[in-house]
Protein backbone atom coordinates (compact mmCIF):
# COMPACT_ATOMS: atom_id res chain seq x y z
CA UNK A 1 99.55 154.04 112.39
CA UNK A 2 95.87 155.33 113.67
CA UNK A 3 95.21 155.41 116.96
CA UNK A 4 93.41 152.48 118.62
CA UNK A 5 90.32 153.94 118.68
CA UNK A 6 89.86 155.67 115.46
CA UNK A 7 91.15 152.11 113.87
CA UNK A 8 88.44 150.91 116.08
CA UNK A 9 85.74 152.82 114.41
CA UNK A 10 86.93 152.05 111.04
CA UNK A 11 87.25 149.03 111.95
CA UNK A 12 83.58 148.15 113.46
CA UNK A 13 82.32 149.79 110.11
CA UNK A 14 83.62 147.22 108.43
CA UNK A 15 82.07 144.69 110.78
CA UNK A 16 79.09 145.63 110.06
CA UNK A 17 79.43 145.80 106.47
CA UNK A 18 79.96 141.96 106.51
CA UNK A 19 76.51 141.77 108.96
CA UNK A 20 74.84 139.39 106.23
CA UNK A 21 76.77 136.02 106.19
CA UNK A 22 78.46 134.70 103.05
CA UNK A 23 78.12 131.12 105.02
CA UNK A 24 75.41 128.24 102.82
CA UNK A 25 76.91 124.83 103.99
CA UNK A 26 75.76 121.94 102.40
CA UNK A 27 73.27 119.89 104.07
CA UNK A 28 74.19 117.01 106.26
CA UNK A 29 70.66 116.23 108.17
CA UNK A 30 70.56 114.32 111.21
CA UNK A 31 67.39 114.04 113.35
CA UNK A 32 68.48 113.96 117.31
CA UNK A 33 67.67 110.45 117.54
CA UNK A 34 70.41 109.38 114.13
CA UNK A 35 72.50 111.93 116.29
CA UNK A 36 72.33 110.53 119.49
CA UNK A 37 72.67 106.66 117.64
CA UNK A 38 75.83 107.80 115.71
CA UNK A 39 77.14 108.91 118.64
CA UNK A 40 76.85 105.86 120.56
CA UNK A 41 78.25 103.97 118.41
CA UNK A 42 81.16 106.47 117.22
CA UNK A 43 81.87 106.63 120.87
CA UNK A 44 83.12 102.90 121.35
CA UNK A 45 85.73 103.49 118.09
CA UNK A 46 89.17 104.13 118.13
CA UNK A 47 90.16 107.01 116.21
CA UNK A 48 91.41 105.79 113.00
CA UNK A 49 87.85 104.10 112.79
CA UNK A 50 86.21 107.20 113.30
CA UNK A 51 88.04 108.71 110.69
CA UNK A 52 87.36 106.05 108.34
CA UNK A 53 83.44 106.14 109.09
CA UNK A 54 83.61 109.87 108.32
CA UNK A 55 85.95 109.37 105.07
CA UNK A 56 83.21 107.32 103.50
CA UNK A 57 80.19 108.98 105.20
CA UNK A 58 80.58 113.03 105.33
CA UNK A 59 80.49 114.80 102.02
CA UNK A 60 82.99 118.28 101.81
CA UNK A 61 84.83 116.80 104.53
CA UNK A 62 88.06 119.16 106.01
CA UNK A 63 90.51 119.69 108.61
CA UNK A 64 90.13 122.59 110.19
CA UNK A 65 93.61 122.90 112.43
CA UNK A 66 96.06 125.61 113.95
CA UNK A 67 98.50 122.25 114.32
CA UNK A 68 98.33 121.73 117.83
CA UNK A 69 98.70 118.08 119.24
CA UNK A 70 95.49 116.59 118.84
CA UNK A 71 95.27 118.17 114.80
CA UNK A 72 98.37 116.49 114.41
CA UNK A 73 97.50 113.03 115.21
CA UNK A 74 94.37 113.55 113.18
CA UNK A 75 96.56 114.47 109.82
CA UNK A 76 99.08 111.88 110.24
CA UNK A 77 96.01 108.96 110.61
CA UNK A 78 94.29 110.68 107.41
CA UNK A 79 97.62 109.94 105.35
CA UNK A 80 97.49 106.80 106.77
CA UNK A 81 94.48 106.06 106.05
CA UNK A 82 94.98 107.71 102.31
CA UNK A 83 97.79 105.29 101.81
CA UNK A 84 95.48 102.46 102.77
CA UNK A 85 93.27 103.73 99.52
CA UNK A 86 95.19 106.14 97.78
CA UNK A 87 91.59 106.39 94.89
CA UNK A 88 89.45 107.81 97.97
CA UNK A 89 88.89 111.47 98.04
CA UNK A 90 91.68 113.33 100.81
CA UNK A 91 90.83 114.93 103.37
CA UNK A 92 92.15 118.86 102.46
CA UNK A 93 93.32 121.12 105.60
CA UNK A 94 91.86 124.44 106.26
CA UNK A 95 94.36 126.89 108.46
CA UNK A 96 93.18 130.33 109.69
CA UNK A 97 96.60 132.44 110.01
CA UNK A 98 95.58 135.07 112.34
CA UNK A 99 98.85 137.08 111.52
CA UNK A 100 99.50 136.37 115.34
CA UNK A 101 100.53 133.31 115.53
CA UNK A 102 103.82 132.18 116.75
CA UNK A 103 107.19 132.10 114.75
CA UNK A 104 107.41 128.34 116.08
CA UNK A 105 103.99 127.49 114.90
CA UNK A 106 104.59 129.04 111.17
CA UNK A 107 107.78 126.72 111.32
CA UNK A 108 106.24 124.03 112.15
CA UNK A 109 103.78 124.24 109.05
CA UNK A 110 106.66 124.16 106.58
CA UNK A 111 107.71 121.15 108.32
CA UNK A 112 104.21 119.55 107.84
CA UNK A 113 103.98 120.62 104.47
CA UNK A 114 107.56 118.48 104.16
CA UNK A 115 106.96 115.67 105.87
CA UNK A 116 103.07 115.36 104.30
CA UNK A 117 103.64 116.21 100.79
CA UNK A 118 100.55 115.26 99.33
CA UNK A 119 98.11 117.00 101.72
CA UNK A 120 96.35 120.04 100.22
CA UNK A 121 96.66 122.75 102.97
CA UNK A 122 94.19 126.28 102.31
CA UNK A 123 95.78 128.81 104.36
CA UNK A 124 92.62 131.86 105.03
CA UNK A 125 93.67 135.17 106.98
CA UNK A 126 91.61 138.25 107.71
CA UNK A 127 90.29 139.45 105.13
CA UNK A 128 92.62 141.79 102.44
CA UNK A 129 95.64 141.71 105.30
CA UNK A 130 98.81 139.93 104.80
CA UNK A 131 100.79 141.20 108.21
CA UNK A 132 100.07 141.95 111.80
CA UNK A 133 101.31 145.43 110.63
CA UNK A 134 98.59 145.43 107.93
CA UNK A 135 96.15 144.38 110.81
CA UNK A 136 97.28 147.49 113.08
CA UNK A 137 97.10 149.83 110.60
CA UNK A 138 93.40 148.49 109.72
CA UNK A 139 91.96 148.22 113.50
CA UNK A 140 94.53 149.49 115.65
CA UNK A 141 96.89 147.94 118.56
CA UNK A 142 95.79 145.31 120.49
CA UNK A 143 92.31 144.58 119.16
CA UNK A 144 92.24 141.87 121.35
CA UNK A 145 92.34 143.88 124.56
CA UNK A 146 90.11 146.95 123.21
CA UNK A 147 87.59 144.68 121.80
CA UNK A 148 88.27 140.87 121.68
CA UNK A 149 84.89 140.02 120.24
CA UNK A 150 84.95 142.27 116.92
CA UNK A 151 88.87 140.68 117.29
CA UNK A 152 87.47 137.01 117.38
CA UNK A 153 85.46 137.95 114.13
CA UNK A 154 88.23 139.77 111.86
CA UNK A 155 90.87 137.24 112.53
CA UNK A 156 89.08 133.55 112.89
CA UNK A 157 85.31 133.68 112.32
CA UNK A 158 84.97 135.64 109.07
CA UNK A 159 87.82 133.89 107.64
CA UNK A 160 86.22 130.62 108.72
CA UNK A 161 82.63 132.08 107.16
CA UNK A 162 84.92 132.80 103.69
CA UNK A 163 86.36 129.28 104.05
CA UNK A 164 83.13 127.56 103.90
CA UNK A 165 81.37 129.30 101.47
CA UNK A 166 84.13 128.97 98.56
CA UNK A 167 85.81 125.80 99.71
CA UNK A 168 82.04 124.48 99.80
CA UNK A 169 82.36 122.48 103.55
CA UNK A 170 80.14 120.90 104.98
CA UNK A 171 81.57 118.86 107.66
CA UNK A 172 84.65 119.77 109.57
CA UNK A 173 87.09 117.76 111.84
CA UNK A 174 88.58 119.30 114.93
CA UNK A 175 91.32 118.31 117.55
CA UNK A 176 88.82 118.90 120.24
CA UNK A 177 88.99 116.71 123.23
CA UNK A 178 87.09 116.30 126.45
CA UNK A 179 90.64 116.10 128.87
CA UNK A 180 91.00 119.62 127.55
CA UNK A 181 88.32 120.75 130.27
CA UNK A 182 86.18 124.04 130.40
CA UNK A 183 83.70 123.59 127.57
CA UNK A 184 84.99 120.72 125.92
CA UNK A 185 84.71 118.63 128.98
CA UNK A 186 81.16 117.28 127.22
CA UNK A 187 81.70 117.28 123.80
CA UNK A 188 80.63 114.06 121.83
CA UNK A 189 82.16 112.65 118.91
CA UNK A 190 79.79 114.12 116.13
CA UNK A 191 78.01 117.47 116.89
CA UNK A 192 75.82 119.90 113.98
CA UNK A 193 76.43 123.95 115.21
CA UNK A 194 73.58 126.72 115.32
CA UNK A 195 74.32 126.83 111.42
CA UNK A 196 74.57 123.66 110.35
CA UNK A 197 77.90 122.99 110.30
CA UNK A 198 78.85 119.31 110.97
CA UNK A 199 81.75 118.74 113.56
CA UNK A 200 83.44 115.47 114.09
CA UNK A 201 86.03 115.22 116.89
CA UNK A 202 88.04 112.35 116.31
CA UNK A 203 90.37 112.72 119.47
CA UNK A 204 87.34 113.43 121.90
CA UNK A 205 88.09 110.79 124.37
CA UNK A 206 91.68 110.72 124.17
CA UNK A 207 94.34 112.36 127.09
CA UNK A 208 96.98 114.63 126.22
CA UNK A 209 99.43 111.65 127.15
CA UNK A 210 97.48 109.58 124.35
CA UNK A 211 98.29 112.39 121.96
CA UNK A 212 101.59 113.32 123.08
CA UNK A 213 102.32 109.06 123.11
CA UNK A 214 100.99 108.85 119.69
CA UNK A 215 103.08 111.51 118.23
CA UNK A 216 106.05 110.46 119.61
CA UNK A 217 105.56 107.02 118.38
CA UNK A 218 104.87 107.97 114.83
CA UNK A 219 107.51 110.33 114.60
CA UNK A 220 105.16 113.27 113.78
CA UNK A 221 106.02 117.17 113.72
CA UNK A 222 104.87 119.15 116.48
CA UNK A 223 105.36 122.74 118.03
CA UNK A 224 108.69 122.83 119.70
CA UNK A 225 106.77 125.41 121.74
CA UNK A 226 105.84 122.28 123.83
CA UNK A 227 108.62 121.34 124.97
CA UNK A 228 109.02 124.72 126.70
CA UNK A 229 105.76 123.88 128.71
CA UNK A 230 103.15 125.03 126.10
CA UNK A 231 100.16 122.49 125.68
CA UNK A 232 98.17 124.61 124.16
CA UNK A 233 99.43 126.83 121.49
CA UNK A 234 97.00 129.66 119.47
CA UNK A 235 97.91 133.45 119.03
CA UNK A 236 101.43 134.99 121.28
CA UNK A 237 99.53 137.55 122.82
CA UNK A 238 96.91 134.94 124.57
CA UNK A 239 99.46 131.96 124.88
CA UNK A 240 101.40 130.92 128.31
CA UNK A 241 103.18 128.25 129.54
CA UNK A 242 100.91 125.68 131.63
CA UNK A 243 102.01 125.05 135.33
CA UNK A 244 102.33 122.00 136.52
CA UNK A 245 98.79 120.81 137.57
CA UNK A 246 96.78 123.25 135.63
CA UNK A 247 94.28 121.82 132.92
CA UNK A 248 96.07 122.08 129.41
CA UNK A 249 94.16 125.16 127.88
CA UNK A 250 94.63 126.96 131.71
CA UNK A 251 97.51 129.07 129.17
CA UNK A 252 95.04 130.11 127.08
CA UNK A 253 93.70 133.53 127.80
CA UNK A 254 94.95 133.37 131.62
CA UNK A 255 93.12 135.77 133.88
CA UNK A 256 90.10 135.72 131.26
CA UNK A 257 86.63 134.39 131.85
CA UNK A 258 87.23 133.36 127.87
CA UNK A 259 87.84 129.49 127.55
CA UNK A 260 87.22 129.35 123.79
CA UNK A 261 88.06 131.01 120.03
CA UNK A 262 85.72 132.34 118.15
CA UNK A 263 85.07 129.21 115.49
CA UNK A 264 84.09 127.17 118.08
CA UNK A 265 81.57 130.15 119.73
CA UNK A 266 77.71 129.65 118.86
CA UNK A 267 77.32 131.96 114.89
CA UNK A 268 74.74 134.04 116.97
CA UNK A 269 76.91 135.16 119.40
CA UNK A 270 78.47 137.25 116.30
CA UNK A 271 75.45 137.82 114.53
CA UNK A 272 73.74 139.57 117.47
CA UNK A 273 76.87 141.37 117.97
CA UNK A 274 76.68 142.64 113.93
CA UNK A 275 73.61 143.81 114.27
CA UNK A 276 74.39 145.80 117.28
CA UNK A 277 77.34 147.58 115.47
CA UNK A 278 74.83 147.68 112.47
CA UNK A 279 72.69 150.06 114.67
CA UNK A 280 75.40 151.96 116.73
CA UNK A 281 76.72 152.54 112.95
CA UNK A 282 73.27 154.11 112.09
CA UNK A 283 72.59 156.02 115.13
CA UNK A 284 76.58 157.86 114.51
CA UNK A 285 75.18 158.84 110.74
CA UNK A 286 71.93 159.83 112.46
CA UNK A 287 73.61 162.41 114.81
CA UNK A 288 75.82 163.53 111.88
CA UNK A 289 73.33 164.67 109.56
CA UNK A 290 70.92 166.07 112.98
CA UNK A 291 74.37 167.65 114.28
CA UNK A 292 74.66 169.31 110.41
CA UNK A 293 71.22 170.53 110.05
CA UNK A 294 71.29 172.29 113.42
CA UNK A 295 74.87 174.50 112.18
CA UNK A 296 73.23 174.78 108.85
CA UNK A 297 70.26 176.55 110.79
């Protein structure tokens, strides 16, 4: 295995190479006044009503879900709802494996995959990589601590770039609520991101007791992680237990002024941060060939 920071080079060269984005989402237009309408009115809905406005509304509709609580209550309305009117089109998962995630959480999709045998789940990890050994031998230990950004972009946004240009989405839903704090503290029910992308958040006004209430009630699959004080669960290596009295994504990242992954992080925040590679990657070449002249002289 390299070390971390010759992986590191490699690995922002291939960054860069990906600078120019494979992303051309079909067009869902809302003018800010629609948006603001929808809103108020999606706002007053339960969930399963939200869901069924955006069955029969948003075209290239997914999932996009790492299974936590909120995702959960989300897939098991969908089937509901997909029993209700088993012609209508189903609403197909999309799961970025990050080749970090927790043993329990990988479990815990086989048992979805059981219990839900009709959903159609598309599994994307970084790109060419099969194994967190793969990863390390690619970019090194620890991306995450020697350069969490370019580690945001190799293991969730590209793969969520590669997801919506060949699965053709257009709209995604999330498990994002407002009682999860920090960012999400003002989300609204239907948002459009710096590219276009359509997000509908189902659970937005809904507690964790809600969720947790709902699962429980309907029998549903869920991270046994939780029950070990985990409210919140995304890679092992940024994952704690939550103490008692700490918002539910205060395990997430601990000690970091991060509060949020990197699909859910405005497109030109990683843009900007391509391009800069792109031109650190020119200005190394540059020095090369000055640095070959001058012995050649």
């Amino acid at each position: 295995m390299g070390s971390s920071k010759e992986s590191t080079s490699d690995a922002e060269s291939g960054y860069a190479s990906g600078s120019s984005s494979r992303v051309n989402l079909p067009q869902i237009t809302f003018t800010k006044s629609q948006l603001k309408h929808i809103n108020a009115q999606l706002s007053k809905l339960e969930p399963i009503d939200i869901l069924r406005w955006a069955k029969i509304t948003l075209p290239s509709l997914y999932q996009t879900t790492a299974f936590g609580l909120s995702g959960l209550v989300t897939l098991d309305i969908l089937s509901k709802l997909q029993a209700e009117d088993p012609e209508s089109s189903p609403v197909d998962l999309i799961f970025f494996d990050t080749l970090y995630h927790f043993e329990e959480t990988l479990e815990l999709v086989d048992r979805i995959k059981a219990k839900y045998a009709n959903i159609n789940l598309h599994v994307y990890k970084p790109e060419g990589l099969e194994s967190a050994q793969e990863f390390e031998t690619k970019y090194g230990e620890k991306l995450w601590e020697t350069n969490d950004d370019l580690y945001d972009w190799v293991a969730k946004v590209e793969p969520a770039e590669r997801a919506y240009a060949e699965l053709n989405v257009a709209a995604v839903l999330t498990g994002r609520r407002r009682s999860q704090g920090d960012k999400r503290s003002d989300i609204g029910v239907l948002e459009v991101d710096d590219a276009g992308l359509v997000k509908l958040n189902p659970m937005f006004n809904w507690s964790f007791a809600q969720v947790q209430e709902y699962i429980k009630a309907n029998d549903v699959p869920y991270n046994t992680l939780l029950d070990k004080g985990y409210k919140s669960v995304g890679d092992w290596h940024s994952t704690q237990p939550v103490a008692q009295g700490e918002d539910e994504r205060a395990g997430r990242w601990k000690g970091q002024a991060k509060t949020e992954c990197g699909i859910h992080n405005k497109r030109s925040k990683y843009a900007q941060f391509l391009m800069d590679l792109e031109r650190k990657k020119e200005a190394e070449e540059l020095a090369t060939k000055l640095e070959a002249i001058q012995i050649e002289a």
